[in-house]
Protein backbone atom coordinates (compact mmCIF):
# COMPACT_ATOMS: atom_id res chain seq x y z
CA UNK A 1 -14.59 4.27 -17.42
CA UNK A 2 -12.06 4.75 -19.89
CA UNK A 3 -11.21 2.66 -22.76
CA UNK A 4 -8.73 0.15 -22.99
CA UNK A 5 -6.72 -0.27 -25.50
CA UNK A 6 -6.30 -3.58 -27.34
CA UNK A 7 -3.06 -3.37 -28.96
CA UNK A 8 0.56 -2.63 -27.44
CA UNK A 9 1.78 0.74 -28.30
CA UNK A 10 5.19 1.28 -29.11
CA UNK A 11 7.36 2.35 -26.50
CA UNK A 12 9.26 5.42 -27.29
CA UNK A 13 12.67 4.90 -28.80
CA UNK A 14 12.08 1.05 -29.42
CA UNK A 15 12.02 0.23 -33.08
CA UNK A 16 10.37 -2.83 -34.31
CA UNK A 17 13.36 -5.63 -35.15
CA UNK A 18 11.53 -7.60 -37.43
CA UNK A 19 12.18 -5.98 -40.32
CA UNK A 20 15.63 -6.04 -39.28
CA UNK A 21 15.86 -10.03 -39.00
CA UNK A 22 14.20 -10.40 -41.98
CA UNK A 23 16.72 -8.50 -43.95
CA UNK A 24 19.25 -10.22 -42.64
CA UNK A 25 17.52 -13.53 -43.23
CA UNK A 26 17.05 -12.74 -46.92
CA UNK A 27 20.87 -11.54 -47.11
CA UNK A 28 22.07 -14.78 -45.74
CA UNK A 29 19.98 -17.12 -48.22
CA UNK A 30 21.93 -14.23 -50.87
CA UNK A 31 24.87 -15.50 -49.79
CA UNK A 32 24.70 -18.91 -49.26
CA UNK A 33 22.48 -19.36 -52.88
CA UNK A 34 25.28 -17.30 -54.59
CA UNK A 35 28.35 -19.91 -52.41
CA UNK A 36 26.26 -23.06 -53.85
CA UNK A 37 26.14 -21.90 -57.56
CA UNK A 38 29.82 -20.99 -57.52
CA UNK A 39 30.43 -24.22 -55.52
CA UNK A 40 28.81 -25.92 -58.47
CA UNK A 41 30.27 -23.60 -61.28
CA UNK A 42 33.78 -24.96 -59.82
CA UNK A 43 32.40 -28.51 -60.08
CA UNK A 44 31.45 -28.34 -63.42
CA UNK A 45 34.54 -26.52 -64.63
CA UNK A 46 37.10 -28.87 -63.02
CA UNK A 47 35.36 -31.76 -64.03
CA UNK A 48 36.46 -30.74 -67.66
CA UNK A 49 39.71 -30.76 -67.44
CA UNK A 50 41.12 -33.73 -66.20
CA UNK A 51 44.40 -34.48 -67.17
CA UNK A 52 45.19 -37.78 -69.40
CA UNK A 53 45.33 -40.83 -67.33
CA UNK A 54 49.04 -41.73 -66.04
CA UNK A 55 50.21 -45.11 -67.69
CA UNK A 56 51.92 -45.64 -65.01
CA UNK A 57 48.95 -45.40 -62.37
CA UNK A 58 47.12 -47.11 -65.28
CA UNK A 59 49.25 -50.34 -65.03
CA UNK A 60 49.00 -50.73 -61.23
CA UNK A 61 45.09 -50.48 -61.44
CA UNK A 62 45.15 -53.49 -63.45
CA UNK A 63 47.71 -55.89 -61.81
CA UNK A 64 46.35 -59.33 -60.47
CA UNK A 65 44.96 -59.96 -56.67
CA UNK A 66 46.52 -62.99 -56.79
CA UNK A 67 48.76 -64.03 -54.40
CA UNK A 68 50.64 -67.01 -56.11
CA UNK A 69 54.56 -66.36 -56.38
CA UNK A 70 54.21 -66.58 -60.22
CA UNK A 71 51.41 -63.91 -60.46
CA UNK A 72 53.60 -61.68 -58.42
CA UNK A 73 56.55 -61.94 -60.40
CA UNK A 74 54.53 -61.07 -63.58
CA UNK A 75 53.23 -57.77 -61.68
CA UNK A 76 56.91 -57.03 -60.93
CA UNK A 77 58.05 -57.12 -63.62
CA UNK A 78 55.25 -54.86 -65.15
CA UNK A 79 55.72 -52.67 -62.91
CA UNK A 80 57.88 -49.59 -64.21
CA UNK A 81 60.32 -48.25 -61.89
CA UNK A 82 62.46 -46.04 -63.46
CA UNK A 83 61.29 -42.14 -63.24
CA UNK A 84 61.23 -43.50 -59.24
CA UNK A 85 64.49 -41.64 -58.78
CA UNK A 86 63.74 -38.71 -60.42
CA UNK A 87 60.29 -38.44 -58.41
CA UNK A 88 62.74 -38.85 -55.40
CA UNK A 89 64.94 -36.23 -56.04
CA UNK A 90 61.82 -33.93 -56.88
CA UNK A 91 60.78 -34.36 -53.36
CA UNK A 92 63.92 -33.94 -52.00
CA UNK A 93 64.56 -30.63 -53.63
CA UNK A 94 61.18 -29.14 -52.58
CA UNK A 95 61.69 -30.57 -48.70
CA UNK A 96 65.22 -28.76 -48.91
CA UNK A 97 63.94 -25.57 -50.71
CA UNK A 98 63.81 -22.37 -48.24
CA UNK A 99 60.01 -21.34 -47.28
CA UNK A 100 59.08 -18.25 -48.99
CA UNK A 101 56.66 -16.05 -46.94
């Protein structure tokens, strides 16, 4: 009787592939660790440098709810509408502008 053997032999030309997942395992969780720290980096960076509220935005934040006809005038007449036109003609100009490839 001959022995038998245990263990499965390698076939010839057949490499194991588990190495080979796990290196590509570890180089993804590279990659995504290195994504979330710049992710955050980003975060922290723009956080810092918000711009100075807008009056203007400002103002309309802290008109009433109410709906009386007298409330409403008083928002109205807070209300500042005169760079409107300019904004407008901003827009315009850039909707009109040729696309540059």
């Amino acid at each position: 009787m001959e022995p038998t053997q245990t263990g499965a032999a390698p076939v010839e030309g057949h490499k194991p592939v588990g190495p080979v997942i796990g290196s590509i395992i570890v180089v993804l969780l590279i990659i995504l660790g290195g994504l979330y720290f710049w992710g955050e980096r980003l975060n922290q960076s723009g956080s810092s440098s918000v711009a100075a509220p807008d009056p203007a935005l400002q103002s309309l934040k802290t008109q009433g709810t109410s709906d009386e006809v007298s409330a409403l005038e008083t928002d109205a007449a807070a209300t500042d509408l005169n760079g409107l036109d300019k904004e407008l003609g901003d827009i315009q100009k850039e909707l009109s502008a040729p696309a540059t490839q």
